[in-house]
Protein backbone atom coordinates (compact mmCIF):
# COMPACT_ATOMS: atom_id res chain seq x y z
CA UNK A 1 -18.86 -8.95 20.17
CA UNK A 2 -16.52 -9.57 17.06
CA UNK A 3 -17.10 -13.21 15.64
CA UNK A 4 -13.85 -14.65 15.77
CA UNK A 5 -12.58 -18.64 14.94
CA UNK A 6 -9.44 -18.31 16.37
CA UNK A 7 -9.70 -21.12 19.71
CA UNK A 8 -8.33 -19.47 22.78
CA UNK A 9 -7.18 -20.98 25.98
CA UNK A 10 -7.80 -19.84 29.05
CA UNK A 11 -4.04 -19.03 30.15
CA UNK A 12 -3.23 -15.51 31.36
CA UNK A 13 -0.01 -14.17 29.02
CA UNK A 14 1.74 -11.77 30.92
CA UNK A 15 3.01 -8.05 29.57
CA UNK A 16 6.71 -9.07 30.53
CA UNK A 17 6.12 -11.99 28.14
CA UNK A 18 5.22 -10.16 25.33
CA UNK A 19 7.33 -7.18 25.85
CA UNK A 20 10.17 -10.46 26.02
CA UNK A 21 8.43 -11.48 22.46
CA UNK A 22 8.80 -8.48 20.96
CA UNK A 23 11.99 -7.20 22.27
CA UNK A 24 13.51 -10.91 20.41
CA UNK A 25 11.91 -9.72 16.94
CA UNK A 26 13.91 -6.24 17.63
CA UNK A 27 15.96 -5.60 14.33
CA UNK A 28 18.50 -2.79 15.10
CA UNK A 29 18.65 -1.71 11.15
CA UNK A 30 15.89 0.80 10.70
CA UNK A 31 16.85 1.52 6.74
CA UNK A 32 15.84 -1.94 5.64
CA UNK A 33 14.85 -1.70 1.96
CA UNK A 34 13.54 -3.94 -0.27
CA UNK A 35 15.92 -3.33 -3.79
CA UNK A 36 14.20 -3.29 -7.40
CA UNK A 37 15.73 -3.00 -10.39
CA UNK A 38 14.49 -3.23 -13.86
CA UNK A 39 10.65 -2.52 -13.13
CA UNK A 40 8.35 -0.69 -15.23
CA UNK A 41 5.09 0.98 -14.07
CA UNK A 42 3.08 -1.88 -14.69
CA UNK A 43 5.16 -4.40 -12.35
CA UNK A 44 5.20 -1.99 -10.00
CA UNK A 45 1.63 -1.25 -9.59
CA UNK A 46 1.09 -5.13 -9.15
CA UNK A 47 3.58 -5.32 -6.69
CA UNK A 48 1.90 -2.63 -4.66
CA UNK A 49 -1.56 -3.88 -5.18
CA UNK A 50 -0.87 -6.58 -2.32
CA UNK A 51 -1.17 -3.90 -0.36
CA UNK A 52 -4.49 -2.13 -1.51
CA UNK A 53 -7.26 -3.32 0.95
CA UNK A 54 -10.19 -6.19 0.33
CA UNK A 55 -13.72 -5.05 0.73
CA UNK A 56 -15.92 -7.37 1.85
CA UNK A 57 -19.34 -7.18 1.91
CA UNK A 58 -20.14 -8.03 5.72
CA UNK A 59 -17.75 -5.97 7.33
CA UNK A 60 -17.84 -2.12 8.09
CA UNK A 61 -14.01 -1.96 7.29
CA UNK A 62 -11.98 -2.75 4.28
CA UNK A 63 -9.51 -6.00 5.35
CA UNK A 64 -6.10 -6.35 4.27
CA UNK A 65 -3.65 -9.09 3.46
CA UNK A 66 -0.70 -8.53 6.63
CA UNK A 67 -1.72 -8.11 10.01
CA UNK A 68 -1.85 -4.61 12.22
CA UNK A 69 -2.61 -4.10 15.88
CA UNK A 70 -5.86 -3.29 16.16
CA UNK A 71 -6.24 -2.54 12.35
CA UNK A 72 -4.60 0.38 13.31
CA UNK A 73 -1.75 0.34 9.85
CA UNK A 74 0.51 2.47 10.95
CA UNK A 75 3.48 1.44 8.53
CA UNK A 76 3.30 3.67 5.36
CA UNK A 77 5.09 2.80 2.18
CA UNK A 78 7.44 5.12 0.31
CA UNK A 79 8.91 4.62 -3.18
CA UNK A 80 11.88 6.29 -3.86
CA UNK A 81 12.55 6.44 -7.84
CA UNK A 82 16.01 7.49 -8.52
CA UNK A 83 15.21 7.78 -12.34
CA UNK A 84 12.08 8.02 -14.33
CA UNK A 85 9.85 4.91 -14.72
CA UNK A 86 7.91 5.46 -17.94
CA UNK A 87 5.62 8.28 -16.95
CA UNK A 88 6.54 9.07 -13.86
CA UNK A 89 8.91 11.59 -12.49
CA UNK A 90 12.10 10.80 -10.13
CA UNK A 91 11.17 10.96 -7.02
CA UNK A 92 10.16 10.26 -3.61
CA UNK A 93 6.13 8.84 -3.29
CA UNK A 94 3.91 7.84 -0.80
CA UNK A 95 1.93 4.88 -1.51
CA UNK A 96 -1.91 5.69 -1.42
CA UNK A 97 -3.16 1.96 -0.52
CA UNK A 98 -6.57 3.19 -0.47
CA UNK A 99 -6.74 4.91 -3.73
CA UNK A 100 -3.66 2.54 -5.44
CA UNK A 101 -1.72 5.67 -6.14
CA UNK A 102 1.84 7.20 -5.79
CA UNK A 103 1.84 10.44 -4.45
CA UNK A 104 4.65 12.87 -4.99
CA UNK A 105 6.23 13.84 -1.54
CA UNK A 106 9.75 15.22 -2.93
CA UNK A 107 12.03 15.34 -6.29
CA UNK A 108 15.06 15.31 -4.19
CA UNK A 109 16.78 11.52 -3.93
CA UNK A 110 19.72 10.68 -2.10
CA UNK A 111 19.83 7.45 -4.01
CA UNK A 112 23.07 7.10 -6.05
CA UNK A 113 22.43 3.93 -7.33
CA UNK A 114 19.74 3.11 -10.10
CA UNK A 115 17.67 0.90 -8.10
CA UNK A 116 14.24 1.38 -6.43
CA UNK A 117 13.37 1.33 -3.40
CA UNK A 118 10.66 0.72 -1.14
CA UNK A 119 10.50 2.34 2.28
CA UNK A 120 8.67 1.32 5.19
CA UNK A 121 8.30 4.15 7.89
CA UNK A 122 6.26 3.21 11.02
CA UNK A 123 4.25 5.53 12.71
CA UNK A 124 4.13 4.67 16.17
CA UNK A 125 2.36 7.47 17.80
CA UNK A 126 -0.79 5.82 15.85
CA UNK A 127 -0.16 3.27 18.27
CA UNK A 128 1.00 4.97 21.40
CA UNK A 129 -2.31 6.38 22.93
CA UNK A 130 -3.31 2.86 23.19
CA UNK A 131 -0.05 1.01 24.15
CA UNK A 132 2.83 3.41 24.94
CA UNK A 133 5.50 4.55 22.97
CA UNK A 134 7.86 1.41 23.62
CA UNK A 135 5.43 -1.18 22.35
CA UNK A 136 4.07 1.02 19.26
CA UNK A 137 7.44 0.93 17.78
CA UNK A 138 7.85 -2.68 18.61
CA UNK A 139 4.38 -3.16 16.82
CA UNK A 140 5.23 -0.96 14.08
CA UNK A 141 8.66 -3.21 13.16
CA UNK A 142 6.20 -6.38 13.22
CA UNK A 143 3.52 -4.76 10.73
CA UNK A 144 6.92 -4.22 8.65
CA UNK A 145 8.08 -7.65 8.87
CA UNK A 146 4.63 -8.95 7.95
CA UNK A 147 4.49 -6.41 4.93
CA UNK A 148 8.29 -6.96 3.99
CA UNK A 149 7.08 -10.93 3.83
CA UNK A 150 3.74 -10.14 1.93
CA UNK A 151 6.15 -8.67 -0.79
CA UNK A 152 8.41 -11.28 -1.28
CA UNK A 153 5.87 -13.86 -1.60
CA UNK A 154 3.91 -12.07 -4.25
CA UNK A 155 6.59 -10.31 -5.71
């Protein structure tokens, strides 16, 4: 049993109420971005740390700072560096949280402007086995909201 000090009533939520939740917190612009200009390495890396996850000592699994269904994370983060950013390379990267790193996924950008961006791509069919393909996605654009908010607090 997972200790827990969240207080519960004893009310039955239906599905159709969350699915009615959910559906409200729909955003029909999947390319939401969050814009950065005039970064260097260092301000990015802090940025990103938010994200890195919190080891702590009595639990089996590392914690981090934004909520996922069933610690499942399936939003990844992408930066997309349209020019170089002291020693590293344009390009597109993947976001390591558990290692802290940027991983080179492509050198081709699309990006005509000079900013960079960060890209958060949910992967619902982590989610689907468990709760369909409908609410996955829907799950997958809260994650994104929670780590869209985590970065402009800390950021």
């Amino acid at each position: 049993m997972r200790k827990s000090y969240r207080q519960f009533t004893n009310e039955t939520i239906e599905r159709s109420t969350i699915e009615k939740l959910l559906k409200n917190c729909d955003n029909s612009n999947n390319n939401e971005k969050i814009s950065l200009s005039h970064l260097d390495s260092d301000i990015l890396s802090q940025l990103l740390a938010v994200l890195t996850p919190i080891s702590i000592s009595d639990q089996p699994l590392p914690k981090y700072r934004y909520a996922s269904i069933d610690d499942l994370y399936p939003v990844q983060v992408y930066v997309e560096l349209p020019t170089s950013l002291d020693n590293i390379s344009p390009g597109i990267y993947y976001h390591n949280p558990d290692e802290h790193t940027l991983e080179l996924i492509s050198t081709h950008i699309k990006n005509e402007m000079i900013n960079i961006r960060l890209h958060l791509v949910g992967r619902s069919s982590a989610i689907a086995p468990l709760y369909g393909k409908r609410l996955g996605s829907q799950f997958c654009m809260l994650e994104t909201g929670y780590i869209m908010g985590l970065l402009e607090q800390e950021g």
